[in-house]
Protein backbone atom coordinates (compact mmCIF):
# COMPACT_ATOMS: atom_id res chain seq x y z
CA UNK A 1 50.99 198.11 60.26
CA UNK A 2 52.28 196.16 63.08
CA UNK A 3 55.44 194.35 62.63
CA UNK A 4 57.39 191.33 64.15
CA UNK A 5 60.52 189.55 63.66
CA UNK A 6 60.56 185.95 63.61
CA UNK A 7 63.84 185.13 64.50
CA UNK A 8 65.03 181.46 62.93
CA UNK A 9 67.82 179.78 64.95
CA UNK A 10 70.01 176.40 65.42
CA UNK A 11 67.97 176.49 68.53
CA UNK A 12 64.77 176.98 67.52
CA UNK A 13 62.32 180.05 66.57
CA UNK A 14 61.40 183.36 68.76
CA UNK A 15 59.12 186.22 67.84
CA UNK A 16 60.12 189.79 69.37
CA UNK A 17 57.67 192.71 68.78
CA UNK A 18 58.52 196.44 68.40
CA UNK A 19 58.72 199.45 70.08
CA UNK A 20 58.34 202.22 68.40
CA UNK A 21 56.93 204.90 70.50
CA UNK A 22 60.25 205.30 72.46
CA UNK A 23 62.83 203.75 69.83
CA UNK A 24 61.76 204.17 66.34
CA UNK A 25 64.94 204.96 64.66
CA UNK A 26 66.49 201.59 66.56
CA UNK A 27 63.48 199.73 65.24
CA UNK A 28 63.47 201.17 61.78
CA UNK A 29 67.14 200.25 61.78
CA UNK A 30 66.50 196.55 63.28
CA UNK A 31 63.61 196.32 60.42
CA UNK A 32 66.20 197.56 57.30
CA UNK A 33 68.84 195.40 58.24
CA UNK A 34 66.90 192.51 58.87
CA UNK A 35 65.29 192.95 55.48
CA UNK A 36 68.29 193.04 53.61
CA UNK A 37 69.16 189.50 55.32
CA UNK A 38 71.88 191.30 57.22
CA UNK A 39 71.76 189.30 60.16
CA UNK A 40 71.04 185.91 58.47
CA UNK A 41 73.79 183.68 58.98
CA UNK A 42 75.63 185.47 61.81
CA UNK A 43 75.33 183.61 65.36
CA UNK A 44 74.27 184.79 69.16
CA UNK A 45 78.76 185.34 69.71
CA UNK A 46 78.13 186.37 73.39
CA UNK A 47 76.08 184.61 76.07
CA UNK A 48 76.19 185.00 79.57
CA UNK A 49 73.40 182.69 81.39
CA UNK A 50 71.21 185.19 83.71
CA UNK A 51 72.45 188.51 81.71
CA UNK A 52 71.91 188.03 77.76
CA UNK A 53 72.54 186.74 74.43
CA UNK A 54 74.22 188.78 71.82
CA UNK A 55 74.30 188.50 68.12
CA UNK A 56 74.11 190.83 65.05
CA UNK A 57 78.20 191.02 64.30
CA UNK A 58 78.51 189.97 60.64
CA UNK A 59 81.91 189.09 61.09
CA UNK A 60 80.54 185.75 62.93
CA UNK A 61 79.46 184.67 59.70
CA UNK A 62 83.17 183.78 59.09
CA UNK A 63 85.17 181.27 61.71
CA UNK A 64 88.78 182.90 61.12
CA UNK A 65 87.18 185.82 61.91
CA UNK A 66 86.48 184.82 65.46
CA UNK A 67 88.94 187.09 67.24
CA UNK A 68 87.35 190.37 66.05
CA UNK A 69 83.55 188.74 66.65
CA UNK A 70 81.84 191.32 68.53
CA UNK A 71 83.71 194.25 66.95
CA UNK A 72 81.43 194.19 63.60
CA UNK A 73 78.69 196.19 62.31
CA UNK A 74 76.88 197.99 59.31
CA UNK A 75 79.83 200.68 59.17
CA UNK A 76 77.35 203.16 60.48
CA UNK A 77 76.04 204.25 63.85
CA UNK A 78 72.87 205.36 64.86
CA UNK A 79 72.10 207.42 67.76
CA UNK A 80 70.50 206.53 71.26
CA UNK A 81 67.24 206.35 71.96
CA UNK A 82 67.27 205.93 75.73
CA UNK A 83 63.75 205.50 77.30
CA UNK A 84 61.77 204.16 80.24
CA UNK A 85 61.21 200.57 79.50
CA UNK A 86 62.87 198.32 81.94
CA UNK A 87 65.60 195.56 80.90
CA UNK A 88 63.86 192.32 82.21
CA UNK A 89 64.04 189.08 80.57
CA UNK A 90 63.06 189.30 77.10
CA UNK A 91 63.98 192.87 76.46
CA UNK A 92 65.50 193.18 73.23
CA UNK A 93 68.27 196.29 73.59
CA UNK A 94 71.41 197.61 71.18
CA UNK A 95 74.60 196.89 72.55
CA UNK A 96 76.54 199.76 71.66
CA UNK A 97 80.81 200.16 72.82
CA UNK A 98 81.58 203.48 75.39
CA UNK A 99 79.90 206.04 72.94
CA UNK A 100 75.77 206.19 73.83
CA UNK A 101 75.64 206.88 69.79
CA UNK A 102 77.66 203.74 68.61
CA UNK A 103 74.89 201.10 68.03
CA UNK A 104 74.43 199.85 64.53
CA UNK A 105 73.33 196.22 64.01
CA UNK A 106 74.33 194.18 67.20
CA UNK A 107 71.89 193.16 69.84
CA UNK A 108 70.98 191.50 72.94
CA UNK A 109 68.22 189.32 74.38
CA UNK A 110 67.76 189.90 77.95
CA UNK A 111 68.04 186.44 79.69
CA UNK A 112 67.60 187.76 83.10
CA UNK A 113 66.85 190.95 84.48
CA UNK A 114 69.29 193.49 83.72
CA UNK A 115 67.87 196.81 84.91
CA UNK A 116 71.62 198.54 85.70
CA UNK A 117 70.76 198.80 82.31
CA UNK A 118 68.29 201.00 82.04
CA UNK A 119 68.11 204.19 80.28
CA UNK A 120 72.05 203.11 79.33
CA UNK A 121 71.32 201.44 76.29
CA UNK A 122 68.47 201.53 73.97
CA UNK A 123 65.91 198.92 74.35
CA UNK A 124 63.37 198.64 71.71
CA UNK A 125 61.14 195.37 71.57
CA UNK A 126 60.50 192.05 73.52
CA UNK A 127 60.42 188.64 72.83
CA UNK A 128 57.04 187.56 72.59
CA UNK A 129 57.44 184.04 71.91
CA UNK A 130 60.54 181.52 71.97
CA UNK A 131 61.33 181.74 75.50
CA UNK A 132 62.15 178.30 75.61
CA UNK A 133 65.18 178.72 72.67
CA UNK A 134 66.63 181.72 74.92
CA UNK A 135 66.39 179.51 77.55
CA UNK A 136 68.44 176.87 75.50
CA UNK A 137 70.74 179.69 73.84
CA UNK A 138 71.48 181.11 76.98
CA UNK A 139 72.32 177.85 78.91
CA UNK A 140 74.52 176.89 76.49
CA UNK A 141 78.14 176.16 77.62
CA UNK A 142 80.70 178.36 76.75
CA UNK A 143 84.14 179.41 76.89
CA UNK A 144 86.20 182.13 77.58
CA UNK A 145 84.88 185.61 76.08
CA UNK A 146 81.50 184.06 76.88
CA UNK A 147 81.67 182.38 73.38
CA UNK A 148 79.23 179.15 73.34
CA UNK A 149 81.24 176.07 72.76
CA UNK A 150 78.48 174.96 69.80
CA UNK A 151 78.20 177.54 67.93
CA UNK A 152 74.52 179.31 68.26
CA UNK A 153 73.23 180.54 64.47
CA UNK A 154 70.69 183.18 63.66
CA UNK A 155 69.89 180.93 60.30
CA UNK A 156 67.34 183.67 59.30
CA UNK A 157 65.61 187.24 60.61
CA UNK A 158 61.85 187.60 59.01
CA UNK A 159 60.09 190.78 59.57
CA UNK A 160 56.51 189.76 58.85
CA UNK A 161 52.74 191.47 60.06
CA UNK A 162 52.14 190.47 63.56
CA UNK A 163 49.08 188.45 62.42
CA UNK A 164 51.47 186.11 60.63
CA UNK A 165 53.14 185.05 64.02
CA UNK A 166 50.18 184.59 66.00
């Protein structure tokens, strides 16, 4: 069955759709965590306008946690899944640290092509709908560490049959 994720935010709703033919452990992984309601609650902790919006570090679910936002994850790792598809805007990709096999749960949007990218980190769906709430999340001022000075919330991540988000 084909899958989406209907992404809930302070900023609106977008719908990304899979790819599994060339990431399906990354998707699989996405899926799990996002049915457990992992992500829901944590906020987009990085933005840089014309590069991406990140999110999926639980520890943004917590304000006094705020210095170690963007060091969090599902204390596991999962390894790459490099592949051919471009990083152009809407490209949903892993963000990973220096090791190619250190994803686990955070993300990125693509808000602007980002193709140095490619075949560095895993990308594995696009956004589909909602391009006007990355536009909004990814405009959003921010402050040093590329932290958005109003803070951007993933209220909820809903993976549902692609029918349902038509």
């Amino acid at each position: 069955m084909n899958e989406v994720a209907i992404l809930t935010t302070s900023a609106g709703e977008m719908v990304l759709e899979f790819w599994p033919d060339v990431a399906p452990g990354h998707v699989e992984n996405f899926k799990k965590l996002a049915r457990q309601g992992f992500y829901d609650g944590t906020c987009f902790h990085r933005v840089i306008k014309g590069f991406m919006i990140q999110g999926g570090d639980p520890l943004t679910k917590d304000d006094s946690q705020q210095r170690r936002w963007g060091t969090g994850g599902p204390n596991y790792q999962i390894k790459a899944e490099f592949n051919d598809r471009p990083h152009v805007r809407g490209v949903l990709s892993m963000a990973r640290a220096q090791d190619p096999d250190s994803a686990g749960s955070q993300f990125f949007i693509c808000h602007g092509d980002a193709r140095f990218l490619d075949r560095q980190y895993t990308a594995f769906g696009r956004l589909i709908k909602g391009d006007d709430v990355l536009e909004r999340i990814a405009t959003t001022p921010t402050q040093p560490g590329d932290r958005p000075t109003t803070k951007q919330t993933l209220v909820s991540v809903k993976i549902v049959p692609a029918e349902q988000a038509a």
